[in-house]
PDB file of N, CA and C in Angstrom:
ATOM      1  N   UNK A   1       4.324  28.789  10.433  1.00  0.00           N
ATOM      2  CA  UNK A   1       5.020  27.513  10.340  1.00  0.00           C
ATOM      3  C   UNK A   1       4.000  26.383  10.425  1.00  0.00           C
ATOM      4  N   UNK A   2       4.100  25.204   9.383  1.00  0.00           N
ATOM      5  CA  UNK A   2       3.064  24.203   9.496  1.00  0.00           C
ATOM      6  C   UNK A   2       3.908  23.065  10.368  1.00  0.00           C
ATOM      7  N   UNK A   3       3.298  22.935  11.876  1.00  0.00           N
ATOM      8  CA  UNK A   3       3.865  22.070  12.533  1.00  0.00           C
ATOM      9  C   UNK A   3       3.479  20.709  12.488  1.00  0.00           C
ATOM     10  N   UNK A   4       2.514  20.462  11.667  1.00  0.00           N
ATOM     11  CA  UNK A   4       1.776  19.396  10.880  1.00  0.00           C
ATOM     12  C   UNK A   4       2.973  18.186   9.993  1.00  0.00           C
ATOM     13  N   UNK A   5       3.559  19.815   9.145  1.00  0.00           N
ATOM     14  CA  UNK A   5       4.043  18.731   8.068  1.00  0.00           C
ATOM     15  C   UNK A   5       5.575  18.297   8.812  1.00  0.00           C
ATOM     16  N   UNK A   6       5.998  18.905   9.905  1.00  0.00           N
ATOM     17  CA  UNK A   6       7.106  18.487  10.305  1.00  0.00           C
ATOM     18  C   UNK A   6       6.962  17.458  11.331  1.00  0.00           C
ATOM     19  N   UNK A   7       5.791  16.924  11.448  1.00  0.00           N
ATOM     20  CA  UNK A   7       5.684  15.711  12.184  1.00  0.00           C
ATOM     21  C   UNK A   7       5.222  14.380  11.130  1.00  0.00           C
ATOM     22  N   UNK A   8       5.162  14.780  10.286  1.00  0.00           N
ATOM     23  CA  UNK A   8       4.577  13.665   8.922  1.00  0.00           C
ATOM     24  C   UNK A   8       5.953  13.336   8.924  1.00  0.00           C
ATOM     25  N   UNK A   9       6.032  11.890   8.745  1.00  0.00           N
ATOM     26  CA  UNK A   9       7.488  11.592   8.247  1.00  0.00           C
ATOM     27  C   UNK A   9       7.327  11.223   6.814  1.00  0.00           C
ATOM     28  N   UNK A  10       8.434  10.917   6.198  1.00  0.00           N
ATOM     29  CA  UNK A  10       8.689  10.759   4.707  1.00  0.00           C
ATOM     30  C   UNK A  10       8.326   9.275   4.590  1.00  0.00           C
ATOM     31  N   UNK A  11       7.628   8.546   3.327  1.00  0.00           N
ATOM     32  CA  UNK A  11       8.032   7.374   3.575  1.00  0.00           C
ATOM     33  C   UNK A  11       7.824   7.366   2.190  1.00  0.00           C
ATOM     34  N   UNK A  12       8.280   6.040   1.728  1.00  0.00           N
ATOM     35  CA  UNK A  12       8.029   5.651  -0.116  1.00  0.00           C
ATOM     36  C   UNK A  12       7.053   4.068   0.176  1.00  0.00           C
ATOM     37  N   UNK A  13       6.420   4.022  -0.488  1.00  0.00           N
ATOM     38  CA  UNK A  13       5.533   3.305  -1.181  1.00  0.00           C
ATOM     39  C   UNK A  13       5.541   2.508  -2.408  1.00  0.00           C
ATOM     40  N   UNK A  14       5.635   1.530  -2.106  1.00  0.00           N
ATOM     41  CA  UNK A  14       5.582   1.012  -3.803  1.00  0.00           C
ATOM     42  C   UNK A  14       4.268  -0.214  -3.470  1.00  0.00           C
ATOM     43  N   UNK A  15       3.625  -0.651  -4.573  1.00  0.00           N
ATOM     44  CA  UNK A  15       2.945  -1.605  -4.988  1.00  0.00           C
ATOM     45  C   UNK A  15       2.620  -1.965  -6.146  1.00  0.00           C
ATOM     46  N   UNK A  16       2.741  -3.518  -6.382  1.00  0.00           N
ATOM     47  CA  UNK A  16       2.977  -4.223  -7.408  1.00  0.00           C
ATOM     48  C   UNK A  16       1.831  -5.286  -7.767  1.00  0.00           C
ATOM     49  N   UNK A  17       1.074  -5.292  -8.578  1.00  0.00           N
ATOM     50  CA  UNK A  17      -0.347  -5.996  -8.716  1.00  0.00           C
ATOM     51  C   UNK A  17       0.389  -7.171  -9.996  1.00  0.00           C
ATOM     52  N   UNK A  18       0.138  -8.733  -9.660  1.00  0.00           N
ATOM     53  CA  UNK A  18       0.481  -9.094 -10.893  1.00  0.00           C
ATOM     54  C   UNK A  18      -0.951  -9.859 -10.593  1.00  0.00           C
ATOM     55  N   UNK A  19      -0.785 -10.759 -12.127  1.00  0.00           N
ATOM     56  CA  UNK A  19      -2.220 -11.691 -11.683  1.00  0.00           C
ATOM     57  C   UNK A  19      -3.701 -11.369 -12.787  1.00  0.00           C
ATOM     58  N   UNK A  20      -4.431 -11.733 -12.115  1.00  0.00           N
ATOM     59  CA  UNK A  20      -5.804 -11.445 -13.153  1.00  0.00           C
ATOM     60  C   UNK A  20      -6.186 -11.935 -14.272  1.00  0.00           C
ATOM     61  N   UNK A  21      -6.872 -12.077 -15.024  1.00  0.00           N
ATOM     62  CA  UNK A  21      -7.459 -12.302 -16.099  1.00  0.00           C
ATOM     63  C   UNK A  21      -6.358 -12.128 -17.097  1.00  0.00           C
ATOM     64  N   UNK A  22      -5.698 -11.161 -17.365  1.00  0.00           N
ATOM     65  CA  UNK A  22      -4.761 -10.381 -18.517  1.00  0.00           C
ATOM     66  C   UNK A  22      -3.217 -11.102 -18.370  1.00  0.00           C
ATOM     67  N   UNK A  23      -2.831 -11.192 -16.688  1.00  0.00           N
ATOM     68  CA  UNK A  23      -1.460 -11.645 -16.271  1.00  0.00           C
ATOM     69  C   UNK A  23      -0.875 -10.154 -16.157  1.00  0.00           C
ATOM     70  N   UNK A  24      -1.369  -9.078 -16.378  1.00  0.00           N
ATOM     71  CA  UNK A  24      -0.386  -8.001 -16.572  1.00  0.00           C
ATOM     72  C   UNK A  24       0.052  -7.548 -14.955  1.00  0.00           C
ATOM     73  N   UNK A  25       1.301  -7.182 -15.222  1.00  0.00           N
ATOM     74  CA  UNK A  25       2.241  -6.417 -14.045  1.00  0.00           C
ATOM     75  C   UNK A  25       1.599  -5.120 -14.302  1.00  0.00           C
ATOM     76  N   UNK A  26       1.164  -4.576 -13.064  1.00  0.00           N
ATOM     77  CA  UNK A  26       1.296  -3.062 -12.616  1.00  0.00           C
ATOM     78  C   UNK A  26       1.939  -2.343 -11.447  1.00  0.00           C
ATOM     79  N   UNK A  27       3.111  -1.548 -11.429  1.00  0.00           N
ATOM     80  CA  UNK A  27       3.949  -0.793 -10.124  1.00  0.00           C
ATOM     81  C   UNK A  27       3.629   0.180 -10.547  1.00  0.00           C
ATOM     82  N   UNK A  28       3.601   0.354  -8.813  1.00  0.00           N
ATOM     83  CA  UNK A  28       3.656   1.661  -8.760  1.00  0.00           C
ATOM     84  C   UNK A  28       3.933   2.489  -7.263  1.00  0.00           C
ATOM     85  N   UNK A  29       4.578   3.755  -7.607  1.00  0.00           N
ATOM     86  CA  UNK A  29       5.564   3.944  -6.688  1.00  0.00           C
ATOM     87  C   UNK A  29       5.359   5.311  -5.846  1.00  0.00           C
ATOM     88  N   UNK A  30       5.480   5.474  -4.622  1.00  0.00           N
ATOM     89  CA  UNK A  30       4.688   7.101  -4.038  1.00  0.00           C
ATOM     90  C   UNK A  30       5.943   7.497  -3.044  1.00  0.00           C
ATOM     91  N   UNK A  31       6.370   8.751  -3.153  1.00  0.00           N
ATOM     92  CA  UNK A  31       7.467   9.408  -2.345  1.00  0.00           C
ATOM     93  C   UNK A  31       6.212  10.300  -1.536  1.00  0.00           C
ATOM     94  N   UNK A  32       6.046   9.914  -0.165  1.00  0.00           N
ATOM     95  CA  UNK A  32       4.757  10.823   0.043  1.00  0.00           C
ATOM     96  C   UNK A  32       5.355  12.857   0.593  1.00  0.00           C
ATOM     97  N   UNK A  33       6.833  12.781   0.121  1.00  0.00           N
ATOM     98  CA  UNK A  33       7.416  14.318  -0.153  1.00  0.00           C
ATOM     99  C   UNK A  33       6.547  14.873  -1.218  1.00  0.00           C
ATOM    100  N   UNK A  34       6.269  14.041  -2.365  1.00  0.00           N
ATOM    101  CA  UNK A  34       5.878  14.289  -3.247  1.00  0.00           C
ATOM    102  C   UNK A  34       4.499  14.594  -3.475  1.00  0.00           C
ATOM    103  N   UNK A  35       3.648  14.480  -2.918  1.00  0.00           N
ATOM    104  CA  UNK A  35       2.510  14.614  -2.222  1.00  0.00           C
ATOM    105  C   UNK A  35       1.767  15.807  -1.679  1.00  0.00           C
ATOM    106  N   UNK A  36       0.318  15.766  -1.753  1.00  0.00           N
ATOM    107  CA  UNK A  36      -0.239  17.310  -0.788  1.00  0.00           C
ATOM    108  C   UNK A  36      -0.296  16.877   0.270  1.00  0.00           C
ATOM    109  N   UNK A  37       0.189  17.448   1.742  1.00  0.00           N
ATOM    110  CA  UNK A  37       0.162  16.903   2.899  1.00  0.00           C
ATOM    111  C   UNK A  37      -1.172  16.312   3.436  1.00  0.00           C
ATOM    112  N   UNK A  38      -2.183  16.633   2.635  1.00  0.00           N
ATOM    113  CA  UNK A  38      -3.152  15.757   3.616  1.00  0.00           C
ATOM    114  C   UNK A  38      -3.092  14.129   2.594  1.00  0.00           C
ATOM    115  N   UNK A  39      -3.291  14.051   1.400  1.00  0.00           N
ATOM    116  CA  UNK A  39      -2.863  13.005   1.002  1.00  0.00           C
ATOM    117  C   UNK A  39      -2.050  12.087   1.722  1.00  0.00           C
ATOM    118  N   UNK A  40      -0.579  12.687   1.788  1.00  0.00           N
ATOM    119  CA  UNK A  40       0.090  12.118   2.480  1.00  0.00           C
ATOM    120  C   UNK A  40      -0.345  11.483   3.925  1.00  0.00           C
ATOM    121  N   UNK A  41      -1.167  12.240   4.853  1.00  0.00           N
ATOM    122  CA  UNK A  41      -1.844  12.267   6.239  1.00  0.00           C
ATOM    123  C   UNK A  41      -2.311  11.245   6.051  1.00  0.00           C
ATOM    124  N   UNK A  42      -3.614  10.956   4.703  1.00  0.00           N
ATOM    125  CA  UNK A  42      -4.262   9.792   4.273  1.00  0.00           C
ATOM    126  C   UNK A  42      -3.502   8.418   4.241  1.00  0.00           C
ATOM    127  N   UNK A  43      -2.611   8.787   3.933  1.00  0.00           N
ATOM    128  CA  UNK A  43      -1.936   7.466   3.307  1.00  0.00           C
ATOM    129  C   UNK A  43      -1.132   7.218   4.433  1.00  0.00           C
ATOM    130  N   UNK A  44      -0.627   7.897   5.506  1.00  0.00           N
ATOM    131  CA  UNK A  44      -0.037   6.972   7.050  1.00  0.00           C
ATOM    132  C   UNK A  44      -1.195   6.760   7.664  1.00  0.00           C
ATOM    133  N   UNK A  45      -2.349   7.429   8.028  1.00  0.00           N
ATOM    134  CA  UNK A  45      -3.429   6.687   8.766  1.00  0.00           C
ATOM    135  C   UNK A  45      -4.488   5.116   8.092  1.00  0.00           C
ATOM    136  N   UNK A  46      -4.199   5.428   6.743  1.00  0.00           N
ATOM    137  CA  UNK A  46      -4.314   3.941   6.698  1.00  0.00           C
ATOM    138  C   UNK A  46      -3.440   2.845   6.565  1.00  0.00           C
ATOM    139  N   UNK A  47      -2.106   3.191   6.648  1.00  0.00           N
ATOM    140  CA  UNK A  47      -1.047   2.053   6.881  1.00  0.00           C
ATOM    141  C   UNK A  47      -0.867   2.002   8.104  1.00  0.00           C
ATOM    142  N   UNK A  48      -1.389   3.194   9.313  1.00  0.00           N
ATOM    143  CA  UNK A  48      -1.198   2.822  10.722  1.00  0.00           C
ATOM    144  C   UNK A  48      -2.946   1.572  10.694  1.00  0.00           C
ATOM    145  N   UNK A  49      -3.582   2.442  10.076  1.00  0.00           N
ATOM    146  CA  UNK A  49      -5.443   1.480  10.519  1.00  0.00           C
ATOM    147  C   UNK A  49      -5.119   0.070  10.147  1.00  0.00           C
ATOM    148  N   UNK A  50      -4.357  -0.087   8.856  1.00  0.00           N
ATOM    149  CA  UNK A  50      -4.135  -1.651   8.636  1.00  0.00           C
ATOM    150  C   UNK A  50      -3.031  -2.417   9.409  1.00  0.00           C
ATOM    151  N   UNK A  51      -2.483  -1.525  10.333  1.00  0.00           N
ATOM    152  CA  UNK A  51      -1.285  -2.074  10.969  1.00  0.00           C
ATOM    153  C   UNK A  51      -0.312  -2.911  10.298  1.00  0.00           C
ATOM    154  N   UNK A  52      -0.112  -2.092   9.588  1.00  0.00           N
ATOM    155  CA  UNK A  52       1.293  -2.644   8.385  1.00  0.00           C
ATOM    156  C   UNK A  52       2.365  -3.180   9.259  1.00  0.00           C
ATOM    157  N   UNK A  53       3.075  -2.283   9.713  1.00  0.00           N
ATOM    158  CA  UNK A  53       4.526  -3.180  10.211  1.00  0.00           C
ATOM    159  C   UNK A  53       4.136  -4.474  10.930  1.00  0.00           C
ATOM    160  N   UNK A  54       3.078  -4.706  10.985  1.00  0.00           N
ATOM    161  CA  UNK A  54       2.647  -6.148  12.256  1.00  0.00           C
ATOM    162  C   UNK A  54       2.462  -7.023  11.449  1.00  0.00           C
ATOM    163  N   UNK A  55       1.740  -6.735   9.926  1.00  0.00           N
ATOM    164  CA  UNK A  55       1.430  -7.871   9.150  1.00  0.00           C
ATOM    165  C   UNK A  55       2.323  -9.019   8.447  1.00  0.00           C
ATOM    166  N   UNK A  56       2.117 -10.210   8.673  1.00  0.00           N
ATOM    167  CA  UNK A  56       2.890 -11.064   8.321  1.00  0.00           C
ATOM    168  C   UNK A  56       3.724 -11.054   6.901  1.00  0.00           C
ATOM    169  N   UNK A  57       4.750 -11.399   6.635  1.00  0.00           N
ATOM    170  CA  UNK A  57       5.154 -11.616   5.128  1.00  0.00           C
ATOM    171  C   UNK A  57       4.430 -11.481   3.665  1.00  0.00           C
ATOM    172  N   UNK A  58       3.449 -12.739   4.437  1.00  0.00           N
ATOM    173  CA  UNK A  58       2.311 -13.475   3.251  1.00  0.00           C
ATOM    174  C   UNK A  58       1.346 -13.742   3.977  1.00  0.00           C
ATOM    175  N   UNK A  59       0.209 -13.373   3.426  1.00  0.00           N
ATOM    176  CA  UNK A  59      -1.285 -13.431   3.561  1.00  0.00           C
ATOM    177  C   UNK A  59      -1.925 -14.253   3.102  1.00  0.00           C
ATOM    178  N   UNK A  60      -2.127 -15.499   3.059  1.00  0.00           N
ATOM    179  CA  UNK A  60      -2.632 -16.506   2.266  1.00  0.00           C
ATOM    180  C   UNK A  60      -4.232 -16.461   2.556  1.00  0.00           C
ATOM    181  N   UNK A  61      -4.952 -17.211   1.536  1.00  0.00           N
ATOM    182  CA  UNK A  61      -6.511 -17.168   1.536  1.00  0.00           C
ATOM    183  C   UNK A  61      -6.432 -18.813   1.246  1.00  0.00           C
ATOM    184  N   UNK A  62      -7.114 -19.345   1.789  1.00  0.00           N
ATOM    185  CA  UNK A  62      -7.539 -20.634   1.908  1.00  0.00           C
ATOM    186  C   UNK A  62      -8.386 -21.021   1.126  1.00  0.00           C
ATOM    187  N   UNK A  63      -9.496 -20.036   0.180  1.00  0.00           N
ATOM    188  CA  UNK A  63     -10.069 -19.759  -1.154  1.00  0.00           C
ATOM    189  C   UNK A  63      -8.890 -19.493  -2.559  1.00  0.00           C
ATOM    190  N   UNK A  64      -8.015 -20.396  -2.092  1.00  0.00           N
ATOM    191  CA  UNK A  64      -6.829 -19.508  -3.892  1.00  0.00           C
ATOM    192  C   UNK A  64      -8.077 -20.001  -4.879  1.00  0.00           C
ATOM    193  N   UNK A  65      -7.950 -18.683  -5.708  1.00  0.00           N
ATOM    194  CA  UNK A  65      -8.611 -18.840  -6.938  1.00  0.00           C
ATOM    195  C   UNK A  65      -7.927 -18.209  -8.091  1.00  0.00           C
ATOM    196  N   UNK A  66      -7.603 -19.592  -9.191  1.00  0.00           N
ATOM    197  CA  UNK A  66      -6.735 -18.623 -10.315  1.00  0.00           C
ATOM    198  C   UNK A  66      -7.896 -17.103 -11.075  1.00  0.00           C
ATOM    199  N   UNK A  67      -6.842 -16.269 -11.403  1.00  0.00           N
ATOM    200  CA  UNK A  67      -7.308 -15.001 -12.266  1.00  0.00           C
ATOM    201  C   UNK A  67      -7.374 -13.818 -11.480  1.00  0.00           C
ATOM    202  N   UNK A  68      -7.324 -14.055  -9.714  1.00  0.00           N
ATOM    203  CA  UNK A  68      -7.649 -13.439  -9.155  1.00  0.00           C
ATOM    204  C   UNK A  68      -6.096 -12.476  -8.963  1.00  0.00           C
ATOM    205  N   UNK A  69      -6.008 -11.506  -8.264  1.00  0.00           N
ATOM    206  CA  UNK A  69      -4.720 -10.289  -8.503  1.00  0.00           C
ATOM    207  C   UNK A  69      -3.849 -10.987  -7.484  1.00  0.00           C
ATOM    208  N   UNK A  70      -2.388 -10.738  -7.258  1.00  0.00           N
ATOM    209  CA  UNK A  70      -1.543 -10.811  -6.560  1.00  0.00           C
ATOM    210  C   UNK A  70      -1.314  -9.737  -6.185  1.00  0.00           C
ATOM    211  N   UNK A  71      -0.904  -9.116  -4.574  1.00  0.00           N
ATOM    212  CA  UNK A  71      -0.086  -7.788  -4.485  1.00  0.00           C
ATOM    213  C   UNK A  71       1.110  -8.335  -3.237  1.00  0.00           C
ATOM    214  N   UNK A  72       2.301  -6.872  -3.764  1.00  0.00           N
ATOM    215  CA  UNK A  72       3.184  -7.149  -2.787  1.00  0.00           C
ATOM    216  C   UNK A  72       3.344  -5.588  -2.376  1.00  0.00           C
ATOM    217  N   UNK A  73       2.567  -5.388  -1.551  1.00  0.00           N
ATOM    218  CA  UNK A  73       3.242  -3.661  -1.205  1.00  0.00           C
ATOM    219  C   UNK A  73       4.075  -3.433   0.190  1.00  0.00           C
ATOM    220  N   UNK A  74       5.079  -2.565  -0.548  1.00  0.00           N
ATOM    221  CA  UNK A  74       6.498  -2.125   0.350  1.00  0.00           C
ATOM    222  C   UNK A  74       6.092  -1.059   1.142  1.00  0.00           C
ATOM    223  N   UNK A  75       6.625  -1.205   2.259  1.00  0.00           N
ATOM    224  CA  UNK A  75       6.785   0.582   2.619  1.00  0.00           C
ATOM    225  C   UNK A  75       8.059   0.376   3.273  1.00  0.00           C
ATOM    226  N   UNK A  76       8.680   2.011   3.178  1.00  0.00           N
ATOM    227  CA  UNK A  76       9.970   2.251   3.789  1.00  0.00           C
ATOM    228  C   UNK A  76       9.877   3.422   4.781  1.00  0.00           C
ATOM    229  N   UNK A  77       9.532   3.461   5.983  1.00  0.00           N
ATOM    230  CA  UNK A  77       9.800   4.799   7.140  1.00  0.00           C
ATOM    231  C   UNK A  77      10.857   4.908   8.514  1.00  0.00           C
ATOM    232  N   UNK A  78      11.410   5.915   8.105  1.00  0.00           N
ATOM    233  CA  UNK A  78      12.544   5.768   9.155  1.00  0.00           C
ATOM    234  C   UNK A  78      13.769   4.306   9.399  1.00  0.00           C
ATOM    235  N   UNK A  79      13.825   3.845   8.126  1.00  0.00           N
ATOM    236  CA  UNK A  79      14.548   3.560   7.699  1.00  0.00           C
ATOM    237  C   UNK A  79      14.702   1.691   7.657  1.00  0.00           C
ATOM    238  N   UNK A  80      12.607   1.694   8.332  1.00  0.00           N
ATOM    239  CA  UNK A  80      12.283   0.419   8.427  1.00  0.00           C
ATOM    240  C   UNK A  80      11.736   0.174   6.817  1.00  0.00           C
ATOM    241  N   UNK A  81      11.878  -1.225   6.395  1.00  0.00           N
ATOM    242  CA  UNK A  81      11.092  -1.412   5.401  1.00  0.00           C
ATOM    243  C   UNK A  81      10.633  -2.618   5.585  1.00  0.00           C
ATOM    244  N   UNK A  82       9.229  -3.003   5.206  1.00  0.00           N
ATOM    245  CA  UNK A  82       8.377  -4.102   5.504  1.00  0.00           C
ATOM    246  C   UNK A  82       7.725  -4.347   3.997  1.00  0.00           C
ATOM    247  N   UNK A  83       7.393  -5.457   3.748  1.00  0.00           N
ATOM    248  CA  UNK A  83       6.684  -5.803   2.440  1.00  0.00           C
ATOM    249  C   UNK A  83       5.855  -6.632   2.957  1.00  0.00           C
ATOM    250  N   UNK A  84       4.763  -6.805   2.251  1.00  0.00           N
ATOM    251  CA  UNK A  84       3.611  -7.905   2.354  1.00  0.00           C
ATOM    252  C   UNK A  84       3.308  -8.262   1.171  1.00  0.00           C
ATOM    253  N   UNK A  85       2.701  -9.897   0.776  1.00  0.00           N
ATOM    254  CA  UNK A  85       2.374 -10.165  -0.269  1.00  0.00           C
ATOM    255  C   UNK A  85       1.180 -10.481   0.248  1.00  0.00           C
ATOM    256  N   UNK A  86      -0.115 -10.482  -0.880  1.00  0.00           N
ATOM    257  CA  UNK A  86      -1.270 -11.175  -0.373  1.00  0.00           C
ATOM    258  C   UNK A  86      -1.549 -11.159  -1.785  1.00  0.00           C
ATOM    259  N   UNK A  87      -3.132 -12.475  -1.900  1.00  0.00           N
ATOM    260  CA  UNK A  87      -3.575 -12.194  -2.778  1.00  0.00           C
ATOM    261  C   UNK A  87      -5.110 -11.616  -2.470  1.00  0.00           C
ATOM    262  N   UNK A  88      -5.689 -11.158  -4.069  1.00  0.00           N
ATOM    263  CA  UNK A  88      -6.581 -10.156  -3.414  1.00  0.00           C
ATOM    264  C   UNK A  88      -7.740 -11.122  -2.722  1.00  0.00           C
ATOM    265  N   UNK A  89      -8.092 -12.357  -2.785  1.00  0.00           N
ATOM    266  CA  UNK A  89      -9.015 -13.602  -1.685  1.00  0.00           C
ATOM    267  C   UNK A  89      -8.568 -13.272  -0.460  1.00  0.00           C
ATOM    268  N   UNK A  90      -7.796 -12.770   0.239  1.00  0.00           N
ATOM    269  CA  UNK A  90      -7.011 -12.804   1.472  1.00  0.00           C
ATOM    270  C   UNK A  90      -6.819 -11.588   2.178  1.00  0.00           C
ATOM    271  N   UNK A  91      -7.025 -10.233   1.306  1.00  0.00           N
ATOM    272  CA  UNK A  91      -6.848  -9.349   1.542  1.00  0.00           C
ATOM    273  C   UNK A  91      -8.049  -8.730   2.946  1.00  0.00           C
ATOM    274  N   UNK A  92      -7.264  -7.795   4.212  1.00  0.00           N
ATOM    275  CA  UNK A  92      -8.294  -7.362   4.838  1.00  0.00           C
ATOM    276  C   UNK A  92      -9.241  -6.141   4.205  1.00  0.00           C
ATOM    277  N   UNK A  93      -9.732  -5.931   5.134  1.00  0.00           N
ATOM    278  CA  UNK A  93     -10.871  -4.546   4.612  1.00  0.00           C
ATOM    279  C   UNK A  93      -9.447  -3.412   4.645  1.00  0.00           C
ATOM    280  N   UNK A  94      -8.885  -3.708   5.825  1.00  0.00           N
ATOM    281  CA  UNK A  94      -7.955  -2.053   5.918  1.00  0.00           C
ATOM    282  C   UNK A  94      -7.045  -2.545   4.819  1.00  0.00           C
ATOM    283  N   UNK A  95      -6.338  -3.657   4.608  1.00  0.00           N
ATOM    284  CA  UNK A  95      -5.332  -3.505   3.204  1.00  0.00           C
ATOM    285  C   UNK A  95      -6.265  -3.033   1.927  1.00  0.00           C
ATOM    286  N   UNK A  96      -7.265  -3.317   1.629  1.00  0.00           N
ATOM    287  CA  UNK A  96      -8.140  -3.473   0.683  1.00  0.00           C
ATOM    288  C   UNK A  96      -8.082  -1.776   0.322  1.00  0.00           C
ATOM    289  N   UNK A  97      -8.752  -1.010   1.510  1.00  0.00           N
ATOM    290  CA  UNK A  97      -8.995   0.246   1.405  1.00  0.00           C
ATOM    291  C   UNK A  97      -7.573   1.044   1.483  1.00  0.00           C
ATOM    292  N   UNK A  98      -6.588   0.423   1.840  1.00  0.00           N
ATOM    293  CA  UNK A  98      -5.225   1.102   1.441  1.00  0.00           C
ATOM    294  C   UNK A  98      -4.707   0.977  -0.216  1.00  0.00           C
ATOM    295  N   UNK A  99      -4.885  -0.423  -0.586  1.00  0.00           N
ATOM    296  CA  UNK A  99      -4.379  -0.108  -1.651  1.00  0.00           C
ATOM    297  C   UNK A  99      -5.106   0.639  -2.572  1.00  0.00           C
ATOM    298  N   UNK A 100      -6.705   0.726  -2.254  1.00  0.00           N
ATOM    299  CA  UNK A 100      -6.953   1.307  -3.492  1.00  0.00           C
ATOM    300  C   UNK A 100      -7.164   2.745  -3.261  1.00  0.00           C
ATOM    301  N   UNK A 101      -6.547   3.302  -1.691  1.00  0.00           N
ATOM    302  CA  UNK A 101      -6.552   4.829  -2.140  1.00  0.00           C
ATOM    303  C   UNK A 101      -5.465   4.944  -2.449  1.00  0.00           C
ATOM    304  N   UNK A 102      -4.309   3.887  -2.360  1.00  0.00           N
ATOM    305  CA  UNK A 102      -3.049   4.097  -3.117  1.00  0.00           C
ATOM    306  C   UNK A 102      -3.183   4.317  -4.962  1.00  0.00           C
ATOM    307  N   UNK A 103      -3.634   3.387  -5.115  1.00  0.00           N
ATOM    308  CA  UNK A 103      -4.166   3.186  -6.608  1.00  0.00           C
ATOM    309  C   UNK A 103      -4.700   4.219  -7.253  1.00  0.00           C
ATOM    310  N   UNK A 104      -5.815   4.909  -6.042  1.00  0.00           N
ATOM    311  CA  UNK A 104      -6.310   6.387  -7.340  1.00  0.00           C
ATOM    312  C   UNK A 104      -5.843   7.721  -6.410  1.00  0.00           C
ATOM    313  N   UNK A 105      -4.462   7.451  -5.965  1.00  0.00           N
ATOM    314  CA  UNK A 105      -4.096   9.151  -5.694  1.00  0.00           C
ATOM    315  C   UNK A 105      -2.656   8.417  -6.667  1.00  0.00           C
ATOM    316  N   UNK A 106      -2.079   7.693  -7.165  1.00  0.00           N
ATOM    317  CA  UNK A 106      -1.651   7.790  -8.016  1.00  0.00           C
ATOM    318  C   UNK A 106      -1.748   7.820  -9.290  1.00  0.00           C
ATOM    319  N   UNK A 107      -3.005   7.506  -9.484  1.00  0.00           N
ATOM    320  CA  UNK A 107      -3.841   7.526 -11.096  1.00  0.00           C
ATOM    321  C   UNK A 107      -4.093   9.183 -11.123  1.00  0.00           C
ATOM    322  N   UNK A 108      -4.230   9.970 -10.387  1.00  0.00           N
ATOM    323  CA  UNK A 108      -5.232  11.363 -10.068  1.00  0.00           C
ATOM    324  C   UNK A 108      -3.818  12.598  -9.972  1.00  0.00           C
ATOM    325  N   UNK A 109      -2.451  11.642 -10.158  1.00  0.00           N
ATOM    326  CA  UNK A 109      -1.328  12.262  -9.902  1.00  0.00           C
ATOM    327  C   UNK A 109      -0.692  12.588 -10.800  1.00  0.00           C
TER     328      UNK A 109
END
């Protein structure tokens, strides 16, 4: 019995990049059921390292610079759901390094 994966809880993921040079929208969306459990492992220890549920609404950067990306990423666990918007001037190191292992375990998926 993997007593591992029965302590992982389920959560969904989404993130939404608008912005940049192009203007183009990109979502994208992660059921971490769907997932290899350590992936999944990956992806709550860096939404616990960035301390997601604590982070404010909106993240503003006091540097706005047009061209630069917008993000708004959701999460839903246990039946909380929290969103954050930031843009990427504003972004911390731990959001930074969350979204983009979000970004290539869903590109790699």
């Amino acid at each position: 019995m993997n007593f591992e994966l029965l302590t992982l809880s389920t959560m969904q993921v989404s993130l939404e990049r608008t912005g940049g040079f192009t203007g183009i929208s990109k979502k994208i969306s992660v059921d971490t059921n769907t997932l290899p459990l350590q992936v999944a492992k990956e992806l709550s220890e860096l939404l616990e390292a960035a301390d997601f549920f604590q982070l404010p609404e909106q993240i503003i950067s006091d540097n706005s610079q047009c061209d630069r990306f917008q993000y708004r990423l959701t999460v839903e666990d246990h039946g909380q759901q929290h969103s954050v918007i930031t843009s990427e001037a504003a972004l911390t190191n731990a959001l930074k390094t969350l979204i983009e292992y979000l970004t290539q375990v869903t590109q790699s998926s």
